[in-house]
PDB file of N, CA and C in Angstrom:
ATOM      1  N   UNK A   1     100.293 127.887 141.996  1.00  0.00           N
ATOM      2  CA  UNK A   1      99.440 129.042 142.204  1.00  0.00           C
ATOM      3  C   UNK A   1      98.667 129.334 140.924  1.00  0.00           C
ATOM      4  N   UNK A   2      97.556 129.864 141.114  1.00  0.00           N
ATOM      5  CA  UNK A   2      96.678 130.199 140.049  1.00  0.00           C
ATOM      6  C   UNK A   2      96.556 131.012 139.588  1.00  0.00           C
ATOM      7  N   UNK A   3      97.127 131.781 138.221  1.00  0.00           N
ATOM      8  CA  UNK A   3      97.237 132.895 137.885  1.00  0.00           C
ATOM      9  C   UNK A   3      96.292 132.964 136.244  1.00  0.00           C
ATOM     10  N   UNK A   4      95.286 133.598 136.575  1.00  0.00           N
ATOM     11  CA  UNK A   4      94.583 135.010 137.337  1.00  0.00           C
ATOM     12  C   UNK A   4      94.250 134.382 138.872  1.00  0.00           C
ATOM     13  N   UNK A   5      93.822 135.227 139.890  1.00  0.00           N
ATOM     14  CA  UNK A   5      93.584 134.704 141.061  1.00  0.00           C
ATOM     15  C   UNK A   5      92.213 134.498 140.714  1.00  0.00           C
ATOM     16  N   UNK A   6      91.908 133.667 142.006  1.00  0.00           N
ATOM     17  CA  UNK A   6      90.440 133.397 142.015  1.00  0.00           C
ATOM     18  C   UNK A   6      89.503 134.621 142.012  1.00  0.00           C
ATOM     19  N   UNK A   7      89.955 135.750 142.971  1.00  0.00           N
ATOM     20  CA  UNK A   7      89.156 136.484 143.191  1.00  0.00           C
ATOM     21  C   UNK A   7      89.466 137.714 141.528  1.00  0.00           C
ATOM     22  N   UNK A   8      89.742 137.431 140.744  1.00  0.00           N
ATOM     23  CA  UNK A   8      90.202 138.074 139.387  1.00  0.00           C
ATOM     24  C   UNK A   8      89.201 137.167 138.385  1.00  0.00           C
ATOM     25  N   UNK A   9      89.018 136.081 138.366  1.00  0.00           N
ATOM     26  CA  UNK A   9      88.241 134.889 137.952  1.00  0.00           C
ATOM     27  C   UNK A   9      86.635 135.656 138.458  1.00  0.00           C
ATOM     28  N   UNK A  10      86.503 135.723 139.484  1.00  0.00           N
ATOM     29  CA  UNK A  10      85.021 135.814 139.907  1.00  0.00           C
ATOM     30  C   UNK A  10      84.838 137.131 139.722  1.00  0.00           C
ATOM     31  N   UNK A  11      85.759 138.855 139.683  1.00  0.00           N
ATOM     32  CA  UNK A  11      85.054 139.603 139.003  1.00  0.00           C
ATOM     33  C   UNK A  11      84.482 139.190 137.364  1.00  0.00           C
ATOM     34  N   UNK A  12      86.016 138.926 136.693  1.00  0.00           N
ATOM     35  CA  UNK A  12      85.357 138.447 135.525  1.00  0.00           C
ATOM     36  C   UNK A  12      83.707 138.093 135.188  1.00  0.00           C
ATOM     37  N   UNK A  13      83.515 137.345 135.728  1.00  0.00           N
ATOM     38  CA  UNK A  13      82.193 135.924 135.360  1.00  0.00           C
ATOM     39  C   UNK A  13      81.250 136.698 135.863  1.00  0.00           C
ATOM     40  N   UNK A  14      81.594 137.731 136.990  1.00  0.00           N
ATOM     41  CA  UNK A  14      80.441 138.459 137.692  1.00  0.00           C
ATOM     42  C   UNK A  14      80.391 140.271 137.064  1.00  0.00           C
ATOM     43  N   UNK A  15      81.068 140.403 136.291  1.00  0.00           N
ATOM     44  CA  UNK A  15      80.936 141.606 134.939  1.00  0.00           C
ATOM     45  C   UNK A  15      79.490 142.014 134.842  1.00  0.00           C
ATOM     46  N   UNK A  16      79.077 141.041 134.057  1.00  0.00           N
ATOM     47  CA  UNK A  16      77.868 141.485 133.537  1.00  0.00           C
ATOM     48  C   UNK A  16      76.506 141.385 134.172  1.00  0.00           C
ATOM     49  N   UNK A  17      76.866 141.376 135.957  1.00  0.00           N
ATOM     50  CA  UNK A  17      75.805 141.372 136.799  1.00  0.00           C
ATOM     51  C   UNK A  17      75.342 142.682 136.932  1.00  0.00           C
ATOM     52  N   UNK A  18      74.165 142.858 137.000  1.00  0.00           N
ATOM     53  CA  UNK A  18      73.595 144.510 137.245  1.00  0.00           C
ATOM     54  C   UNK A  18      73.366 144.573 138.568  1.00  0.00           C
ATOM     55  N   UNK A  19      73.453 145.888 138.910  1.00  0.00           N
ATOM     56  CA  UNK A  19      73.783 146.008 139.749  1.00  0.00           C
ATOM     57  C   UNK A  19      72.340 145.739 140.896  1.00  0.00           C
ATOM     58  N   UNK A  20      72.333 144.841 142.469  1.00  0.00           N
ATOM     59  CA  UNK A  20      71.468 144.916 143.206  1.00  0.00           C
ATOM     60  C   UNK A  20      70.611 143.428 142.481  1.00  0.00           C
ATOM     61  N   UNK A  21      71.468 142.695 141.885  1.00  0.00           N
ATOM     62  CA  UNK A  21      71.183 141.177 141.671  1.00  0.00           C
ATOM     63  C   UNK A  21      72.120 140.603 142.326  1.00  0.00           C
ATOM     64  N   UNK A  22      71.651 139.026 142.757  1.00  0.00           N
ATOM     65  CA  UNK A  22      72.812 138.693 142.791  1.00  0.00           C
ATOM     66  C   UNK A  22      74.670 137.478 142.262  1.00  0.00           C
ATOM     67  N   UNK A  23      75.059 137.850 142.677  1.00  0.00           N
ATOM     68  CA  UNK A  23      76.506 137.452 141.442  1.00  0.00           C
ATOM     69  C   UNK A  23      76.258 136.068 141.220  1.00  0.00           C
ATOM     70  N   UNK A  24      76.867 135.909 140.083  1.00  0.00           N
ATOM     71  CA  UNK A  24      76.452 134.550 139.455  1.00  0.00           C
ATOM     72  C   UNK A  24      77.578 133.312 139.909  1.00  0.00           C
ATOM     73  N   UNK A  25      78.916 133.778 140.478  1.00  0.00           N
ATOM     74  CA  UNK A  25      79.758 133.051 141.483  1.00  0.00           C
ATOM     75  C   UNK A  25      79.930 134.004 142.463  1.00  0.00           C
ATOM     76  N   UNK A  26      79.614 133.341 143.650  1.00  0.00           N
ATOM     77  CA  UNK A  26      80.151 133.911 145.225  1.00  0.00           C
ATOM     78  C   UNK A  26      81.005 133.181 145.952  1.00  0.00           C
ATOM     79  N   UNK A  27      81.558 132.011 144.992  1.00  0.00           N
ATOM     80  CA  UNK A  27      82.712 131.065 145.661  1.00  0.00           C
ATOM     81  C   UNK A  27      84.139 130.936 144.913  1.00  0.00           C
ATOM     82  N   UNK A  28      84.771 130.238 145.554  1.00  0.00           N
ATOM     83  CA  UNK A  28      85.956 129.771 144.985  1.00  0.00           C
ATOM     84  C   UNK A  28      85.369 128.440 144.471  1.00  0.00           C
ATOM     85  N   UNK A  29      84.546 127.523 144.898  1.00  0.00           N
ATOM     86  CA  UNK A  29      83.854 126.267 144.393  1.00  0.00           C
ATOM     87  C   UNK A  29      83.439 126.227 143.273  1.00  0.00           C
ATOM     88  N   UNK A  30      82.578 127.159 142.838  1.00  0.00           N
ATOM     89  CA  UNK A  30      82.367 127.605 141.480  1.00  0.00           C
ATOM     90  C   UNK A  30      83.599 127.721 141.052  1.00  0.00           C
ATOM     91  N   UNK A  31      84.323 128.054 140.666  1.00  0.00           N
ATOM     92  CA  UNK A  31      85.387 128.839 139.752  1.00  0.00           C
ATOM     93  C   UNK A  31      85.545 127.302 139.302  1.00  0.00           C
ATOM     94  N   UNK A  32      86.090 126.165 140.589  1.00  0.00           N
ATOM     95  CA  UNK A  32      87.134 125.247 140.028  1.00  0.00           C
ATOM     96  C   UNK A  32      86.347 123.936 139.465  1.00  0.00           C
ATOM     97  N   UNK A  33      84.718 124.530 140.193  1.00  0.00           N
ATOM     98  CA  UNK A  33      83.535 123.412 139.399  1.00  0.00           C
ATOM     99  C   UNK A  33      83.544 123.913 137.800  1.00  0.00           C
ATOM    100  N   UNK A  34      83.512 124.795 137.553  1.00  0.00           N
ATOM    101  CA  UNK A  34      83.340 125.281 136.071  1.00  0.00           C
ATOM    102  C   UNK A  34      84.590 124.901 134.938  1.00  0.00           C
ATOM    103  N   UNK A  35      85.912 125.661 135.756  1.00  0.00           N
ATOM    104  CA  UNK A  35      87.091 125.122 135.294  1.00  0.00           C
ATOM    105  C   UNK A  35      87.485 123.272 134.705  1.00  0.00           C
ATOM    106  N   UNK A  36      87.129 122.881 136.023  1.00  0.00           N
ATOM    107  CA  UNK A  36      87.275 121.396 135.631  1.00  0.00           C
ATOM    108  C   UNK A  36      86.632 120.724 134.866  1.00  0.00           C
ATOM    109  N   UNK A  37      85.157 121.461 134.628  1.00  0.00           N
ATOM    110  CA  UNK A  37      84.364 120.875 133.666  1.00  0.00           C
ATOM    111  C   UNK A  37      84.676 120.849 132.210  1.00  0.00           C
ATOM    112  N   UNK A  38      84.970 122.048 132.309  1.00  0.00           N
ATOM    113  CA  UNK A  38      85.822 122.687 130.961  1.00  0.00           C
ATOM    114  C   UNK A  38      86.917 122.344 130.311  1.00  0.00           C
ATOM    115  N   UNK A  39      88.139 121.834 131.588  1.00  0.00           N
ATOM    116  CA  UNK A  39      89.067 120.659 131.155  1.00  0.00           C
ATOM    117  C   UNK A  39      88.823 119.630 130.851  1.00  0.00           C
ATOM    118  N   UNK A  40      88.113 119.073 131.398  1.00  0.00           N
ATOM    119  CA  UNK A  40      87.205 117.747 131.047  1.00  0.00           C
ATOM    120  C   UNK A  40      86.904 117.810 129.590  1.00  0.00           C
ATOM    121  N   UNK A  41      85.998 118.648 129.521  1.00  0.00           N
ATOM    122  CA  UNK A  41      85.720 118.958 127.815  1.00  0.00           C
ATOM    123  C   UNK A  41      86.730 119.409 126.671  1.00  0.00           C
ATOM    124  N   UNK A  42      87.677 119.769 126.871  1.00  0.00           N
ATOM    125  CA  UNK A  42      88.688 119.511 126.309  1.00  0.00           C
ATOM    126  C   UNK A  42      89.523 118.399 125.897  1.00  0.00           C
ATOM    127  N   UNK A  43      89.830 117.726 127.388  1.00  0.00           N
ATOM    128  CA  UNK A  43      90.299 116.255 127.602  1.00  0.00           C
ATOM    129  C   UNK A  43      89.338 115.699 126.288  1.00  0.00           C
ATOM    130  N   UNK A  44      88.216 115.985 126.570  1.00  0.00           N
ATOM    131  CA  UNK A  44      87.312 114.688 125.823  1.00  0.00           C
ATOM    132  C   UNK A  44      87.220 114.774 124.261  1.00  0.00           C
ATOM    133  N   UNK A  45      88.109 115.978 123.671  1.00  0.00           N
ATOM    134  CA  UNK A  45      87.791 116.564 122.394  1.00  0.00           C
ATOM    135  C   UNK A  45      87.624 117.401 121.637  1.00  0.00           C
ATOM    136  N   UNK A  46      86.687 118.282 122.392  1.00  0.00           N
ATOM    137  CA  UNK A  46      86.499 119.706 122.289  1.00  0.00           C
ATOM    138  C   UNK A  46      87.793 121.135 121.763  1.00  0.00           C
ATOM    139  N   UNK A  47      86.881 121.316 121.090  1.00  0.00           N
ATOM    140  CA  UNK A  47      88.160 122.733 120.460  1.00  0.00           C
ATOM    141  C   UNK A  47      88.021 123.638 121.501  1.00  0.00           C
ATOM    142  N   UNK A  48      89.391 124.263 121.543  1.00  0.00           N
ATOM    143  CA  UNK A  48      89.823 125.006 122.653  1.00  0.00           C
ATOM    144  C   UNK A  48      89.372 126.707 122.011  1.00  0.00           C
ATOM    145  N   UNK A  49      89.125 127.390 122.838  1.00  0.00           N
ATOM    146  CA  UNK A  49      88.562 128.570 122.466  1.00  0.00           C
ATOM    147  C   UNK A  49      89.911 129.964 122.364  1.00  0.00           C
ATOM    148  N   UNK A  50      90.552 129.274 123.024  1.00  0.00           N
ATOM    149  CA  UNK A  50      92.257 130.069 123.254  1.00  0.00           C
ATOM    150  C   UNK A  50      93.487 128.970 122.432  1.00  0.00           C
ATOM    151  N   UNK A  51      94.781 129.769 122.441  1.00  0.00           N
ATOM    152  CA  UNK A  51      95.786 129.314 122.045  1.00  0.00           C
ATOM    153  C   UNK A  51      96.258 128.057 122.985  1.00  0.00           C
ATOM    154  N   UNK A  52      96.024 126.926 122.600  1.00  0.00           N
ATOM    155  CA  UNK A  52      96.015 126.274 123.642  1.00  0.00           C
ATOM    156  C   UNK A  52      97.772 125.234 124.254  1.00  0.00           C
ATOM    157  N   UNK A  53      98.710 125.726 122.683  1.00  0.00           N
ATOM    158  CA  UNK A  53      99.467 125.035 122.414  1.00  0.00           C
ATOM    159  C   UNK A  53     100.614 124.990 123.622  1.00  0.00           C
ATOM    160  N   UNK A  54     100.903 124.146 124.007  1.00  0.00           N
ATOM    161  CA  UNK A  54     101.773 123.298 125.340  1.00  0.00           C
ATOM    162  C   UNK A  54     101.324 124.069 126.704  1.00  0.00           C
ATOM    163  N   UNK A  55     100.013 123.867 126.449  1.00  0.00           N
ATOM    164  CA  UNK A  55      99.504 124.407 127.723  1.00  0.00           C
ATOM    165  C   UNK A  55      98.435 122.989 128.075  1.00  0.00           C
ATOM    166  N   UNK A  56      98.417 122.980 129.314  1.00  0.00           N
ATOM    167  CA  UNK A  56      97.551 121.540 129.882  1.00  0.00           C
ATOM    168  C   UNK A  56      95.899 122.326 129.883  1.00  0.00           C
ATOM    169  N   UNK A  57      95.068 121.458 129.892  1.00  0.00           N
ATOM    170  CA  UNK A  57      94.071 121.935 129.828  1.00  0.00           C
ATOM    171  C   UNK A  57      92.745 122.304 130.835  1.00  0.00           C
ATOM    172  N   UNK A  58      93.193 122.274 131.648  1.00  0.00           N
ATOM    173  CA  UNK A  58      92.968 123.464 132.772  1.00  0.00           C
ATOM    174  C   UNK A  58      93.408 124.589 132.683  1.00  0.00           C
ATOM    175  N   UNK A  59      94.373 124.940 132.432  1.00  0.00           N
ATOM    176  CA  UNK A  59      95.347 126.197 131.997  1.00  0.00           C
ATOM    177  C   UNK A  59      94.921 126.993 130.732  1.00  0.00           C
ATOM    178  N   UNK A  60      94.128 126.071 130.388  1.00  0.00           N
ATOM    179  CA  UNK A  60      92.846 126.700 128.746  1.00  0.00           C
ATOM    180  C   UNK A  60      91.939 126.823 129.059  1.00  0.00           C
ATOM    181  N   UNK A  61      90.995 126.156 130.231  1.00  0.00           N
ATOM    182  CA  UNK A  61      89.808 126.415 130.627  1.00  0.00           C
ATOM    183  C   UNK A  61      89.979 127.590 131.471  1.00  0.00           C
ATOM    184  N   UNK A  62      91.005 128.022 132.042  1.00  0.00           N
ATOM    185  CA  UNK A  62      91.272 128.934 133.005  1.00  0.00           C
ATOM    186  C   UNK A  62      91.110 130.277 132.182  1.00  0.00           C
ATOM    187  N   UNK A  63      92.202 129.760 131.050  1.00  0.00           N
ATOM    188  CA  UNK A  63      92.342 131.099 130.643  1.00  0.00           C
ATOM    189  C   UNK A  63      91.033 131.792 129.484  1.00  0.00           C
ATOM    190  N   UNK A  64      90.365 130.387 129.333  1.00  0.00           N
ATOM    191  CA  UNK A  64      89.175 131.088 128.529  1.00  0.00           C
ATOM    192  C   UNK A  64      88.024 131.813 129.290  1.00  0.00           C
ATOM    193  N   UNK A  65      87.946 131.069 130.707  1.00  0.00           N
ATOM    194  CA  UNK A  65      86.889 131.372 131.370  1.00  0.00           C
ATOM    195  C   UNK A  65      87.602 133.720 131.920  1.00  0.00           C
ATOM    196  N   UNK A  66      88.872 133.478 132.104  1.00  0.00           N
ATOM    197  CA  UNK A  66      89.329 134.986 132.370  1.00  0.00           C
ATOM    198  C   UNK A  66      89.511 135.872 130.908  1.00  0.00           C
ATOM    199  N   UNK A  67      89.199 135.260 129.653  1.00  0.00           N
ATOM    200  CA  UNK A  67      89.231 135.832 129.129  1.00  0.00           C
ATOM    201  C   UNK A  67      87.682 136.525 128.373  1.00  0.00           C
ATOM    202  N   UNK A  68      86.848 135.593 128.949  1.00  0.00           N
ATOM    203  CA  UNK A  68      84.975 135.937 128.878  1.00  0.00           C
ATOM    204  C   UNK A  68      84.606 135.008 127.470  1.00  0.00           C
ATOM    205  N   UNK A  69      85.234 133.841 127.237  1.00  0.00           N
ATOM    206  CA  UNK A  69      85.115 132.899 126.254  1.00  0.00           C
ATOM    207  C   UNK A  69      84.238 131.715 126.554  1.00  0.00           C
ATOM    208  N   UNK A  70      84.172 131.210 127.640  1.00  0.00           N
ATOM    209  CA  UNK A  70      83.078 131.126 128.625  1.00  0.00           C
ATOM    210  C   UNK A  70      82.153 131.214 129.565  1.00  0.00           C
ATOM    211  N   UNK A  71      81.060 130.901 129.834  1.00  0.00           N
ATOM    212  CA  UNK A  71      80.279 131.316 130.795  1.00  0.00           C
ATOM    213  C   UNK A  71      80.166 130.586 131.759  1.00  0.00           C
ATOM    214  N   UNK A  72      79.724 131.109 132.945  1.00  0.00           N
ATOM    215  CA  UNK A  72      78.846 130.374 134.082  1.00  0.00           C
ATOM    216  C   UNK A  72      77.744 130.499 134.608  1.00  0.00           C
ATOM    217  N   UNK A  73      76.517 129.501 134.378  1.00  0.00           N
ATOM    218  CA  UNK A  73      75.508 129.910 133.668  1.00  0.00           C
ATOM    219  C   UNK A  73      75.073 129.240 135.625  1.00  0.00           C
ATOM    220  N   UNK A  74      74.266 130.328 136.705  1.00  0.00           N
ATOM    221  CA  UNK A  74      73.830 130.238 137.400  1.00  0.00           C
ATOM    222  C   UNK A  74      72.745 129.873 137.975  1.00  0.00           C
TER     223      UNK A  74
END
């Protein structure tokens, strides 16, 4: 299970939408397109933006993207 939930993930990312635009994720597809990309980029090298230590790296992309350390650029 995915903890934050998805729908905890997509207020996040969708924060800084004003209001009567529209949200920059309206899926669960997004969340795990962004996520994986982000593991990926890790996998490949990349410094982790969170504490990343014995955590897999999805579990860093997760938690950076819920923590507003990344974006999702629409």
């Amino acid at each position: 299970m995915l903890h934050p939930s998805y729908s905890d993930l997509m207020k996040v990312v969708n924060s800084d939408v004003v209001q009567g635009e529209a949200p920059v994720v309206s899926s669960r597809y997004s969340i795990v397109m962004a996520t994986s990309r982000r593991a990926r980029q890790i996998i490949g090298g990349e410094d982790a933006l969170v504490d990343s230590r014995d955590k897999k790296p999805l579990s860093v992309a997760v938690e950076e993207l819920n923590q507003g350390k990344i974006k999702i650029i629409g």
